[in-house]
PDB file of N, CA and C in Angstrom:
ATOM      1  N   UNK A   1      32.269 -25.125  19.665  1.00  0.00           N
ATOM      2  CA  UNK A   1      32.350 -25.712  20.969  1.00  0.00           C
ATOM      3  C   UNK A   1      33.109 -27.038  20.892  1.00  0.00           C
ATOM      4  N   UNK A   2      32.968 -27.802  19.526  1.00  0.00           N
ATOM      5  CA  UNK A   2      33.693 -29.371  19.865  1.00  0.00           C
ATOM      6  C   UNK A   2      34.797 -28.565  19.788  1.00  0.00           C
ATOM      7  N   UNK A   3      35.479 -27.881  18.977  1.00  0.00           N
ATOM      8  CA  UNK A   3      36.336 -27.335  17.987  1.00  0.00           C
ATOM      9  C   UNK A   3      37.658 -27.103  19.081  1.00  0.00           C
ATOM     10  N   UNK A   4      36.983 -26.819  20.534  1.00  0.00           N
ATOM     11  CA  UNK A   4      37.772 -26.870  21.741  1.00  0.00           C
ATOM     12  C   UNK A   4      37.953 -27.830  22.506  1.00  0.00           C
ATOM     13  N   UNK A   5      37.668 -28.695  22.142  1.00  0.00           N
ATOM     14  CA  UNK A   5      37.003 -29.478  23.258  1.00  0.00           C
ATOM     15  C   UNK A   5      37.626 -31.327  23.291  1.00  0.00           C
ATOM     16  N   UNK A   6      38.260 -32.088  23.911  1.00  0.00           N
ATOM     17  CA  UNK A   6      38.710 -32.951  23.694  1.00  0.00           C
ATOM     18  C   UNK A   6      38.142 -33.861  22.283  1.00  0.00           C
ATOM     19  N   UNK A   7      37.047 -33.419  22.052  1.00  0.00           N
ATOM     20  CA  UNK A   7      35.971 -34.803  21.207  1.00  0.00           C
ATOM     21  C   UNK A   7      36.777 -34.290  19.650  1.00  0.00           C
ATOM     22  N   UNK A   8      37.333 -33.268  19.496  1.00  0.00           N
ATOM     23  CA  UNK A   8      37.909 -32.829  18.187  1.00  0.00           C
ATOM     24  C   UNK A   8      38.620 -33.574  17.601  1.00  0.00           C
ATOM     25  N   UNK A   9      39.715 -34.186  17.529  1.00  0.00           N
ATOM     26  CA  UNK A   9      40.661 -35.257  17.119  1.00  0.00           C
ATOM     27  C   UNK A   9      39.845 -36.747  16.662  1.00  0.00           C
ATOM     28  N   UNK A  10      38.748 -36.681  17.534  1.00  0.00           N
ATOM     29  CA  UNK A  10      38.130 -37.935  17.212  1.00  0.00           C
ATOM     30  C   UNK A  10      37.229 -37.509  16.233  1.00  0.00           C
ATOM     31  N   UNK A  11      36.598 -36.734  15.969  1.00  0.00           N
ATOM     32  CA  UNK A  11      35.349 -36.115  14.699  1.00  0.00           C
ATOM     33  C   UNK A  11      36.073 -35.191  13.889  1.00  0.00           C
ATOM     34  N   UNK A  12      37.101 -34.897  14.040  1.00  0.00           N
ATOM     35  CA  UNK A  12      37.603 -33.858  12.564  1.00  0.00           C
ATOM     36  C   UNK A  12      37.543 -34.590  11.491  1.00  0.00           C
ATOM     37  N   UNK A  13      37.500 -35.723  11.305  1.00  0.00           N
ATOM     38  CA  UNK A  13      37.521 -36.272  10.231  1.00  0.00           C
ATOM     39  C   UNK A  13      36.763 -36.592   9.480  1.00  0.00           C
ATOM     40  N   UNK A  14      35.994 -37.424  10.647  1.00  0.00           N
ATOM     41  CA  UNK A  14      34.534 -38.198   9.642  1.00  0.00           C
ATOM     42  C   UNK A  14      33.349 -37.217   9.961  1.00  0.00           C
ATOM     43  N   UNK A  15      33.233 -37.105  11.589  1.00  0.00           N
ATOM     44  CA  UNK A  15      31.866 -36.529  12.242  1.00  0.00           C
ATOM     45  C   UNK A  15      31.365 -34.966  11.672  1.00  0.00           C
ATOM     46  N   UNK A  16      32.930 -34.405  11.537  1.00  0.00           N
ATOM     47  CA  UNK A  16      32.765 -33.065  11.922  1.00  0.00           C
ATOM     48  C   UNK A  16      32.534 -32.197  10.243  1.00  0.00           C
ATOM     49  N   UNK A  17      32.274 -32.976   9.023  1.00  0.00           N
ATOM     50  CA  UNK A  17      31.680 -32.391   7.785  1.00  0.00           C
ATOM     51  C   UNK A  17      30.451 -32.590   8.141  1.00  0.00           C
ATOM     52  N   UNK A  18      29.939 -33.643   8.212  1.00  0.00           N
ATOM     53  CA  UNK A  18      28.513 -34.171   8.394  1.00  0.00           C
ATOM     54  C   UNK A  18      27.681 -33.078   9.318  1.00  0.00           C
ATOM     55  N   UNK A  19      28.367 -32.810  10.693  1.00  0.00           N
ATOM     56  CA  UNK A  19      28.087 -31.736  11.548  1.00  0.00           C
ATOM     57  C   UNK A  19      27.666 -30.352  10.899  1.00  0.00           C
ATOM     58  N   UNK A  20      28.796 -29.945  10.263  1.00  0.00           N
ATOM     59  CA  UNK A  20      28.741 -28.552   9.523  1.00  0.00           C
ATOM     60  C   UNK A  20      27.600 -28.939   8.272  1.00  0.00           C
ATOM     61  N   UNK A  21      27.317 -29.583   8.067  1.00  0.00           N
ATOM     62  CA  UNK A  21      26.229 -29.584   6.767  1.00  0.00           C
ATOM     63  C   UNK A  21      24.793 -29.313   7.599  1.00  0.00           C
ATOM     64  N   UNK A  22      24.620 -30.405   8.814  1.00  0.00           N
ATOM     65  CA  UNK A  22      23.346 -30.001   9.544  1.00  0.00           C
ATOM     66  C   UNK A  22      23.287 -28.921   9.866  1.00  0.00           C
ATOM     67  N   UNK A  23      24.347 -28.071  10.463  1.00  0.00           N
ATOM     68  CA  UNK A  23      24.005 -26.863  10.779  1.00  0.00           C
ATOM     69  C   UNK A  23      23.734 -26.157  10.012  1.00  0.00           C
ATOM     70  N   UNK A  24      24.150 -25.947   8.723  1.00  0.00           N
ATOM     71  CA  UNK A  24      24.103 -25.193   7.672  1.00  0.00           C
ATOM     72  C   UNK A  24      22.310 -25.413   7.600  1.00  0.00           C
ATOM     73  N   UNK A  25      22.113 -26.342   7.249  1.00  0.00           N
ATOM     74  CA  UNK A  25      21.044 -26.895   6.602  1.00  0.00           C
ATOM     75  C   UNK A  25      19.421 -25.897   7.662  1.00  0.00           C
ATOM     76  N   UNK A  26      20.005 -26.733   8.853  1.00  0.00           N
ATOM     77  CA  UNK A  26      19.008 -26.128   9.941  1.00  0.00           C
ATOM     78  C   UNK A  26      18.876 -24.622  10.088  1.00  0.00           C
ATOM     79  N   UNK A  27      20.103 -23.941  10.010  1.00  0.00           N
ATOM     80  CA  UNK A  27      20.317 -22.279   9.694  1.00  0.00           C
ATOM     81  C   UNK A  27      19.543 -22.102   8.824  1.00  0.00           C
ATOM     82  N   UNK A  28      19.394 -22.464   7.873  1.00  0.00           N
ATOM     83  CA  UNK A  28      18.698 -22.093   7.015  1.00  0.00           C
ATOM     84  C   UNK A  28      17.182 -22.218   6.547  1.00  0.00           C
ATOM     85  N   UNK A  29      16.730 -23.390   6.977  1.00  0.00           N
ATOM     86  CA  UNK A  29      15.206 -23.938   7.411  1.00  0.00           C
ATOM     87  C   UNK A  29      14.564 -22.501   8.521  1.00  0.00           C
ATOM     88  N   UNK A  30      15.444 -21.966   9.514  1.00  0.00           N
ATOM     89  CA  UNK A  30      15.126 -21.268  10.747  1.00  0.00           C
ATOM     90  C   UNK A  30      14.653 -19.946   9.336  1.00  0.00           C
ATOM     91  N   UNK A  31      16.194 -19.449   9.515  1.00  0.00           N
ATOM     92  CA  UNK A  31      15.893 -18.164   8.429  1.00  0.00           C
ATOM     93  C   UNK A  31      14.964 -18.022   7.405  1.00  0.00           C
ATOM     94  N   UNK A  32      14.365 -19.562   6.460  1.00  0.00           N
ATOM     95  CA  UNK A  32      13.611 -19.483   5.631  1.00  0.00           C
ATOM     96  C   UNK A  32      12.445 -18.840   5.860  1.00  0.00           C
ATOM     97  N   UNK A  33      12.220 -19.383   7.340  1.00  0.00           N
ATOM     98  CA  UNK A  33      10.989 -18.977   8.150  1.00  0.00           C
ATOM     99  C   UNK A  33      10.253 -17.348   8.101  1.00  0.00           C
ATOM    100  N   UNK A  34      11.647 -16.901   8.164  1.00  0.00           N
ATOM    101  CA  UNK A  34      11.358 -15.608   8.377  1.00  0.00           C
ATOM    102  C   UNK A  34      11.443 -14.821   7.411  1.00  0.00           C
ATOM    103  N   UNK A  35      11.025 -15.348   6.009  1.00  0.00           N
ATOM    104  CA  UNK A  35      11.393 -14.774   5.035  1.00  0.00           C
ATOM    105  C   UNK A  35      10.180 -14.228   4.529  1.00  0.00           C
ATOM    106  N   UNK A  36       8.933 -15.339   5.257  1.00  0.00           N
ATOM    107  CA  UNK A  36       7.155 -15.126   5.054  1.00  0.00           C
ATOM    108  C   UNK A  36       7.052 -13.971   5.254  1.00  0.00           C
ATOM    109  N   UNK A  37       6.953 -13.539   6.365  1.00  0.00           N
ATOM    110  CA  UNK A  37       6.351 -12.213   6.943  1.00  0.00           C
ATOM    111  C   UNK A  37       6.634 -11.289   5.672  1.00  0.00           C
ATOM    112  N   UNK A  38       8.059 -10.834   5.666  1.00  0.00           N
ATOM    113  CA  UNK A  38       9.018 -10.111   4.828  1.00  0.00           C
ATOM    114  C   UNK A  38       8.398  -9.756   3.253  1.00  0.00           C
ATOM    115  N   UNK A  39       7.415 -11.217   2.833  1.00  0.00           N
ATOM    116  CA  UNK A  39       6.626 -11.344   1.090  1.00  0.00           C
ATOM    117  C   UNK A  39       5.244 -10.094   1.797  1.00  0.00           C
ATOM    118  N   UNK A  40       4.738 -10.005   2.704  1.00  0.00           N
ATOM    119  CA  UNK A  40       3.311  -8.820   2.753  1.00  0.00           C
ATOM    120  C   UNK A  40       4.258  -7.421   2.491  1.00  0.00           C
ATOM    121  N   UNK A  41       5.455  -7.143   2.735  1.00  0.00           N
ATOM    122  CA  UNK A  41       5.879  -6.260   3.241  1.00  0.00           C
ATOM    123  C   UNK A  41       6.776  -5.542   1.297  1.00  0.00           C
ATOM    124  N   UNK A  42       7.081  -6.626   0.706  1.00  0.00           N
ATOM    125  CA  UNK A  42       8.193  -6.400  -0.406  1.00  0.00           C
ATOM    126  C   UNK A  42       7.194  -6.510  -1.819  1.00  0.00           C
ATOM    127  N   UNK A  43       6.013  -6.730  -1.192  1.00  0.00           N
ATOM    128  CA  UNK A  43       5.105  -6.369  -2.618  1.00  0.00           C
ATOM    129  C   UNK A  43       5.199  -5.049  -3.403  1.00  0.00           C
ATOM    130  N   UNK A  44       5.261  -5.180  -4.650  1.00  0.00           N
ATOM    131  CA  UNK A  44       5.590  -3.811  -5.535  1.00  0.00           C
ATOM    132  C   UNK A  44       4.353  -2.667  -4.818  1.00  0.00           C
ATOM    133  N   UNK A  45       4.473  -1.629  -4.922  1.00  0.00           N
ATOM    134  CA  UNK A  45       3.204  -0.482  -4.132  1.00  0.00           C
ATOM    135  C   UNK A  45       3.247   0.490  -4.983  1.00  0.00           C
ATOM    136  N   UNK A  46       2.635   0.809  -6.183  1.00  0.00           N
ATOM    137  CA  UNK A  46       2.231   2.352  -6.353  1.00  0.00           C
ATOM    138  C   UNK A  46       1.715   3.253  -6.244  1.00  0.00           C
ATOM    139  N   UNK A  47       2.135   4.294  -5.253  1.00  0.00           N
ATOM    140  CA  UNK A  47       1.909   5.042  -4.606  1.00  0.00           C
ATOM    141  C   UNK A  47       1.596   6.467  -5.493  1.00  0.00           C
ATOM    142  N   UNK A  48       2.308   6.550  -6.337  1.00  0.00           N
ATOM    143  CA  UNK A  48       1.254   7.946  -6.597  1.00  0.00           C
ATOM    144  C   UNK A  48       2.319   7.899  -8.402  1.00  0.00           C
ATOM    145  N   UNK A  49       1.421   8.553  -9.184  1.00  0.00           N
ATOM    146  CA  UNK A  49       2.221   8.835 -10.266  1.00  0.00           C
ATOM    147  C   UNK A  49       2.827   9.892 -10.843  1.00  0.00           C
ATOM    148  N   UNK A  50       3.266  10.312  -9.609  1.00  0.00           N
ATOM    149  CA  UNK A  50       4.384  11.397  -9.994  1.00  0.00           C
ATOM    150  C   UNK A  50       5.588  10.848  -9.919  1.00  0.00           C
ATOM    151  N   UNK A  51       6.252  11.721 -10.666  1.00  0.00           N
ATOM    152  CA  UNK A  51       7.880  11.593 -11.136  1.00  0.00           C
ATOM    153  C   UNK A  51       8.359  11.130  -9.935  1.00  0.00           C
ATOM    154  N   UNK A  52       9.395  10.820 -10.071  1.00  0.00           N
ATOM    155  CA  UNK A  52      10.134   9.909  -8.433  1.00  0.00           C
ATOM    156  C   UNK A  52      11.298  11.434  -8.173  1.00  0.00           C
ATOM    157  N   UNK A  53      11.103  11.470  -6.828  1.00  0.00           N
ATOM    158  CA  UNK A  53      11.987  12.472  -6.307  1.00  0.00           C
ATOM    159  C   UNK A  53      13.486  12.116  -6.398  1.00  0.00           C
ATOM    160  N   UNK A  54      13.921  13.371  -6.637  1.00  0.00           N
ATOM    161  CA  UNK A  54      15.524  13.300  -6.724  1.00  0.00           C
ATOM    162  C   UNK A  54      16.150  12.712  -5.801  1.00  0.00           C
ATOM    163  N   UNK A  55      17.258  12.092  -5.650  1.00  0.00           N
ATOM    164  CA  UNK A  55      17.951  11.452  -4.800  1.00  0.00           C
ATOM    165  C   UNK A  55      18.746  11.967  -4.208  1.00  0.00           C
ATOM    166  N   UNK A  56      18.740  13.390  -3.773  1.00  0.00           N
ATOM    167  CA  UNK A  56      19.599  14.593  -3.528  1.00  0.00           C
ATOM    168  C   UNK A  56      19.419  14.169  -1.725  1.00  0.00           C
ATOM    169  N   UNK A  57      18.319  13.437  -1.525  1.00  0.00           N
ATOM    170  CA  UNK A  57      18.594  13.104   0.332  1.00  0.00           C
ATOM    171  C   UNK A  57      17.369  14.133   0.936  1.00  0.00           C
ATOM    172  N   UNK A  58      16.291  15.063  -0.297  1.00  0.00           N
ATOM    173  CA  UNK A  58      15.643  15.685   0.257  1.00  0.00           C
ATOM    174  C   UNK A  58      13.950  14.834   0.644  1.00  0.00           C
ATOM    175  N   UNK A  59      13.756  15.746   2.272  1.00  0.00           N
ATOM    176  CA  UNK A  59      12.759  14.795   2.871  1.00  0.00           C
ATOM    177  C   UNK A  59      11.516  14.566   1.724  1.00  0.00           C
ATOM    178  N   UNK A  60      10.639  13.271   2.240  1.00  0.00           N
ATOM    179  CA  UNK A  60       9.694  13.106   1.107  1.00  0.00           C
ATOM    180  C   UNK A  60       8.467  13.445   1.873  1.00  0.00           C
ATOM    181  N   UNK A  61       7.342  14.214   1.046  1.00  0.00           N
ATOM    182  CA  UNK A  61       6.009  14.622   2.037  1.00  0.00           C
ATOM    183  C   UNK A  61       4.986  13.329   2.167  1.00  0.00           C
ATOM    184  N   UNK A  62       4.709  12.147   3.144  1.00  0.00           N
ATOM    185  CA  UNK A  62       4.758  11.225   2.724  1.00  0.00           C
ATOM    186  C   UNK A  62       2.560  11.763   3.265  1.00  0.00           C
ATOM    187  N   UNK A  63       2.233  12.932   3.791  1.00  0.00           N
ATOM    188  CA  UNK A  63       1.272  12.982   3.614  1.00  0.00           C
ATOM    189  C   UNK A  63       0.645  13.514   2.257  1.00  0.00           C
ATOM    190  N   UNK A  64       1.402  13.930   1.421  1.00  0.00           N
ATOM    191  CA  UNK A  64       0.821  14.091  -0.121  1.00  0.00           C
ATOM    192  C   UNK A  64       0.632  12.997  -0.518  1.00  0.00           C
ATOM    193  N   UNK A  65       1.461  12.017  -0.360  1.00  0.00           N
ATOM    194  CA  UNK A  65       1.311  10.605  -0.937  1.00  0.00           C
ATOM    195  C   UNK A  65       0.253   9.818  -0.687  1.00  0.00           C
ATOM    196  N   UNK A  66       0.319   9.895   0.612  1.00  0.00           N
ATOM    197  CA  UNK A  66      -1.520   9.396   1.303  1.00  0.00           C
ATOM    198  C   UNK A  66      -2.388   9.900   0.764  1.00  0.00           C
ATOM    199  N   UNK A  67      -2.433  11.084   0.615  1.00  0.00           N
ATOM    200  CA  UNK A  67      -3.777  12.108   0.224  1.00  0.00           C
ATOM    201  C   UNK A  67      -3.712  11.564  -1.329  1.00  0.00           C
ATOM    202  N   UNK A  68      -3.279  11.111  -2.155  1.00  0.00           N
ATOM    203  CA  UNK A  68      -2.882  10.385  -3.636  1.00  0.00           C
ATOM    204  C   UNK A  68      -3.894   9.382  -3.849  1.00  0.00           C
ATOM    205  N   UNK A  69      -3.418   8.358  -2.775  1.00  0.00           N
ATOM    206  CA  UNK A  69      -4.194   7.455  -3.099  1.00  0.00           C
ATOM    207  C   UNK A  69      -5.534   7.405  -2.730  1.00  0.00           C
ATOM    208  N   UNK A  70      -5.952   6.429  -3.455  1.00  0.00           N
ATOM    209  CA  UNK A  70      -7.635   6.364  -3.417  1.00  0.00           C
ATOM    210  C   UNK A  70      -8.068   5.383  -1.965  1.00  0.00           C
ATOM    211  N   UNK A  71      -8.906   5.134  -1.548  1.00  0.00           N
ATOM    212  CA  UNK A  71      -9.665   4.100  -0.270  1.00  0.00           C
ATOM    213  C   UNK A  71      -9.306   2.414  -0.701  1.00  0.00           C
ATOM    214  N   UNK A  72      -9.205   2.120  -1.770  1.00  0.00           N
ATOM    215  CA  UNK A  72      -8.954   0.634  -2.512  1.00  0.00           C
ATOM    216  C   UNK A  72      -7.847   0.758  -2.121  1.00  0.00           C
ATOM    217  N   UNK A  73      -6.426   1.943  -2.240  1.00  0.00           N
ATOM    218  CA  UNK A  73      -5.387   1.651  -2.200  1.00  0.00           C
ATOM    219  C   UNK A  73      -4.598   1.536  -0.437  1.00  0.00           C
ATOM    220  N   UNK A  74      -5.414   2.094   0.230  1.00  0.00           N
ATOM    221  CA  UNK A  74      -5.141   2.268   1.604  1.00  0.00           C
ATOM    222  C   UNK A  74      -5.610   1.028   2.034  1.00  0.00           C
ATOM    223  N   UNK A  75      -6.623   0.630   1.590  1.00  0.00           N
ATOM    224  CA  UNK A  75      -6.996  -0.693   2.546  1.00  0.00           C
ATOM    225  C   UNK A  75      -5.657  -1.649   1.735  1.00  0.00           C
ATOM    226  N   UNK A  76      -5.650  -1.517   1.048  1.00  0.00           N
ATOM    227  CA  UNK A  76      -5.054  -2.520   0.405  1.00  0.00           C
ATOM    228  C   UNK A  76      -3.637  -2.797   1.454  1.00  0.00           C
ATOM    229  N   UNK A  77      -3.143  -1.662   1.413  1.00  0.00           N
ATOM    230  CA  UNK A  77      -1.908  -1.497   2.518  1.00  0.00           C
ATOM    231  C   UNK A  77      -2.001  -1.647   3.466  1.00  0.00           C
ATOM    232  N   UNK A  78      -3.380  -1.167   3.987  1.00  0.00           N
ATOM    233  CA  UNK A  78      -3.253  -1.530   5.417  1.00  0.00           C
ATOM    234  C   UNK A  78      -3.637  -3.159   5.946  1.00  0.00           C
ATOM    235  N   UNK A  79      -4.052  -3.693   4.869  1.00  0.00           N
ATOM    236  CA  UNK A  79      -4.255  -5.503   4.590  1.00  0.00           C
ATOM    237  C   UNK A  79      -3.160  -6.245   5.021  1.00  0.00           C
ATOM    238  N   UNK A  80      -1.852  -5.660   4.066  1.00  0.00           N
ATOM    239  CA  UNK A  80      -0.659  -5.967   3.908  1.00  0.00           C
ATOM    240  C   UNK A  80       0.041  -6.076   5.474  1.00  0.00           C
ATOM    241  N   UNK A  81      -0.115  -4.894   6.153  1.00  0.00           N
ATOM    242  CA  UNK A  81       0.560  -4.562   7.377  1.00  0.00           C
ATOM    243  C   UNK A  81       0.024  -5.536   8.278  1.00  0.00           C
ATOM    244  N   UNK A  82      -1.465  -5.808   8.137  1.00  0.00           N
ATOM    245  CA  UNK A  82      -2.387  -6.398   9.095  1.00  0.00           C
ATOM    246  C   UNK A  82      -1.625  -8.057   8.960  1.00  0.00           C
ATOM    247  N   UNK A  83      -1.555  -8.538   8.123  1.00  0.00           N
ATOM    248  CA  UNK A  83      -1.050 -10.186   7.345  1.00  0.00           C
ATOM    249  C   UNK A  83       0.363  -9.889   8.212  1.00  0.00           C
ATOM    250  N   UNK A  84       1.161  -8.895   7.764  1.00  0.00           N
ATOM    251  CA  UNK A  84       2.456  -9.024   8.229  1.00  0.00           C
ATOM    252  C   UNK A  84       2.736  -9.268   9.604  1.00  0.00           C
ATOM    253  N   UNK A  85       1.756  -8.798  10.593  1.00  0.00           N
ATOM    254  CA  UNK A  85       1.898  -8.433  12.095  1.00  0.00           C
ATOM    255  C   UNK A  85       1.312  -9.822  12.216  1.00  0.00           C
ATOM    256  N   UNK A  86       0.609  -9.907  11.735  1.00  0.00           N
ATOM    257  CA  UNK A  86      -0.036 -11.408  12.381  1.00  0.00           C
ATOM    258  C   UNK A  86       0.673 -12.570  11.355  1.00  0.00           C
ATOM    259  N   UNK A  87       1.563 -12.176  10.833  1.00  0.00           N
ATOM    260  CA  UNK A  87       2.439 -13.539  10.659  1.00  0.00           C
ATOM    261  C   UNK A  87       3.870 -13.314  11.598  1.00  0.00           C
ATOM    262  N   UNK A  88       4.489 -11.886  11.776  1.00  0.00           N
ATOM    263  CA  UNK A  88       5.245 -11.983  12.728  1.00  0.00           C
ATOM    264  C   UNK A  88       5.113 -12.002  13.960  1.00  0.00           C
ATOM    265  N   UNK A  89       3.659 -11.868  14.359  1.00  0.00           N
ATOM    266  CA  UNK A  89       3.651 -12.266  15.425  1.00  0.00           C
ATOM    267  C   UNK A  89       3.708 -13.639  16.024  1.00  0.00           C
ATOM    268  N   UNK A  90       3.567 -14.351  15.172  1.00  0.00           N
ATOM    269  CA  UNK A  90       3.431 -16.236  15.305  1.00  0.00           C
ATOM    270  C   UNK A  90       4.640 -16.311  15.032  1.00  0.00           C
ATOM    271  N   UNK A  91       5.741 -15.881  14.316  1.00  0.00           N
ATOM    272  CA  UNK A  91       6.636 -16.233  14.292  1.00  0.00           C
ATOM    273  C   UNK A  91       7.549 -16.191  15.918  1.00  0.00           C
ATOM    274  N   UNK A  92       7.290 -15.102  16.034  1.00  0.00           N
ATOM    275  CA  UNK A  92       7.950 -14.495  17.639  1.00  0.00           C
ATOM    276  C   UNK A  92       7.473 -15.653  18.369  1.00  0.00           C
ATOM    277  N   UNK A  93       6.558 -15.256  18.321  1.00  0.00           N
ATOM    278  CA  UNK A  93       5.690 -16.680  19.713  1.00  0.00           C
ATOM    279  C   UNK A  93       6.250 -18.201  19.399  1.00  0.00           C
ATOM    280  N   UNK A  94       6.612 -18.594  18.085  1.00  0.00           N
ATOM    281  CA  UNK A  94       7.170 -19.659  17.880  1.00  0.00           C
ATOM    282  C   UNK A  94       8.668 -19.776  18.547  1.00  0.00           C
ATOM    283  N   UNK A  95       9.545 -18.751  18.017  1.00  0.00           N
ATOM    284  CA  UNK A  95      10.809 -18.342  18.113  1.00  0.00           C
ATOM    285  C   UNK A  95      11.048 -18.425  20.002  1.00  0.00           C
ATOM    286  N   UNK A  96      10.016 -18.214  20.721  1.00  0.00           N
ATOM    287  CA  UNK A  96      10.346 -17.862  22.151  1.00  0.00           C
ATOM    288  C   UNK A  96      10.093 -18.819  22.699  1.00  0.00           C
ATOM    289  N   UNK A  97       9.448 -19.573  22.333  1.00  0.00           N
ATOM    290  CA  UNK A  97       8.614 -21.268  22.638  1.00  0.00           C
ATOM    291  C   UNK A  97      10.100 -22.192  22.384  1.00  0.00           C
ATOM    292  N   UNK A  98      11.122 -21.837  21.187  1.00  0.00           N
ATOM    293  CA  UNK A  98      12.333 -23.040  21.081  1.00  0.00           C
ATOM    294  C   UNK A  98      13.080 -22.746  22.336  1.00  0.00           C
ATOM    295  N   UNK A  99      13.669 -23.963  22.645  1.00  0.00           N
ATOM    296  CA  UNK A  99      14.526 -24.248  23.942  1.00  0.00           C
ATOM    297  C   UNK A  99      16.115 -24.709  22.852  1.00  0.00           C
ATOM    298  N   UNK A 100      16.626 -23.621  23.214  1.00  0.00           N
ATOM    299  CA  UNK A 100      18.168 -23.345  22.238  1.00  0.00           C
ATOM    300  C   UNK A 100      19.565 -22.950  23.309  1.00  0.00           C
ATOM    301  N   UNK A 101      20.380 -23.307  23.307  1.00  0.00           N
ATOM    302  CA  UNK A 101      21.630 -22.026  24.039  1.00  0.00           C
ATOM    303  C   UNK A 101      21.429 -21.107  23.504  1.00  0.00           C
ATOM    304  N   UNK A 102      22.506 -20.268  24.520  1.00  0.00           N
ATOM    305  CA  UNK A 102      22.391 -19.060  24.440  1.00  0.00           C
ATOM    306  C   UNK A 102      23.449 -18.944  22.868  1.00  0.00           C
ATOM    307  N   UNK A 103      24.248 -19.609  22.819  1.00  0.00           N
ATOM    308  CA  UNK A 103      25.326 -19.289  21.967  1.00  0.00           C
ATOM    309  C   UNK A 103      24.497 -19.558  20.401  1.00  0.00           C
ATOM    310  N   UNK A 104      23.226 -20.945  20.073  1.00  0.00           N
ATOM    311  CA  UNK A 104      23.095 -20.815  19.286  1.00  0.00           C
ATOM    312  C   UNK A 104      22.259 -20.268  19.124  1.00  0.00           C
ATOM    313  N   UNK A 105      21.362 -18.765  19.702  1.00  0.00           N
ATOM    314  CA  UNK A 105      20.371 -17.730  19.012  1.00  0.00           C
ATOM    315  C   UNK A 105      21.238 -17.275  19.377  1.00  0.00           C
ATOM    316  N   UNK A 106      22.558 -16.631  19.638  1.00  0.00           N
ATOM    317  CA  UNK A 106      23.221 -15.444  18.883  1.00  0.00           C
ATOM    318  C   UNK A 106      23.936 -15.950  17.603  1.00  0.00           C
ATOM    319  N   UNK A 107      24.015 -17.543  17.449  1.00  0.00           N
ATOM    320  CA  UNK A 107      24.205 -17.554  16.416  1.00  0.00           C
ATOM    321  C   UNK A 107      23.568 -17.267  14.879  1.00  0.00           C
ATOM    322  N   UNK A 108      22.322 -17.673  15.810  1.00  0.00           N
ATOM    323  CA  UNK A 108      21.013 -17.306  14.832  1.00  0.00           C
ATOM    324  C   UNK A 108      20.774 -15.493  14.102  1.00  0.00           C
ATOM    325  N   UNK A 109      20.947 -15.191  15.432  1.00  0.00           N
ATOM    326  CA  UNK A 109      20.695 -13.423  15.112  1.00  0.00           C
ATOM    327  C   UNK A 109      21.619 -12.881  14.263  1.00  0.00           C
ATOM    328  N   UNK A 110      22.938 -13.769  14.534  1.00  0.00           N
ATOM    329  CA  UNK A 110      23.941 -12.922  13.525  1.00  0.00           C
ATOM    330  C   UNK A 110      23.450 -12.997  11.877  1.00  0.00           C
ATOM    331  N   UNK A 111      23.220 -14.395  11.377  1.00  0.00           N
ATOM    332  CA  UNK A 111      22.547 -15.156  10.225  1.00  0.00           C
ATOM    333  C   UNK A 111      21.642 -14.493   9.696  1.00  0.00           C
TER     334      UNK A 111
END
């Protein structure tokens, strides 16, 4: 937006590194955010100890897999899901609560 905008000539020089570092910086504080939820979800899971299916693209029976595990291992997962929803859900509710342009949450979404 300066980048068009008369104020350019006067901040390309000094203003406009300093600028690009905050943004960077703040992009990234936002995104860090959302990286929480993402740790309930990327925990290692072993699911059953059979051989790992071929990678041929054929479907997986994901109710044999259920029927595998034991009651320790289902809660366990379903713990995981429970933490995840209720950390993305605070995140959302946070996320809808910031007062931003429009230009910078699509900048965000692209990120």
């Amino acid at each position: 937006m300066i980048r068009t905008s008369e104020l350019d000539p006067l901040l390309a020089a000094t203003a406009q590194p300093k600028l690009d570092a905050w943004r960077k910086k703040a992009t990234q504080a936002y995104i860090d955010a959302w990286k929480e939820p993402s740790t309930h979800l990327l925990d290692v899971q072993f699911t059953a100890k059979a051989p790992r299916p071929p990678s041929t693209g054929a479907a997986v029976d994901s109710g044999a897999i259920l029927k595998a595990l034991n009651s320790k291992d289902k809660d366990g997962i379903k713990e995981k899901f429970r933490n995840f929803n209720a950390s993305f859900d605070d995140l959302v509710a946070k996320h809808k609560a910031y007062k931003m342009e429009a230009e910078v949450r699509r900048a965000l979404g692209r990120d």
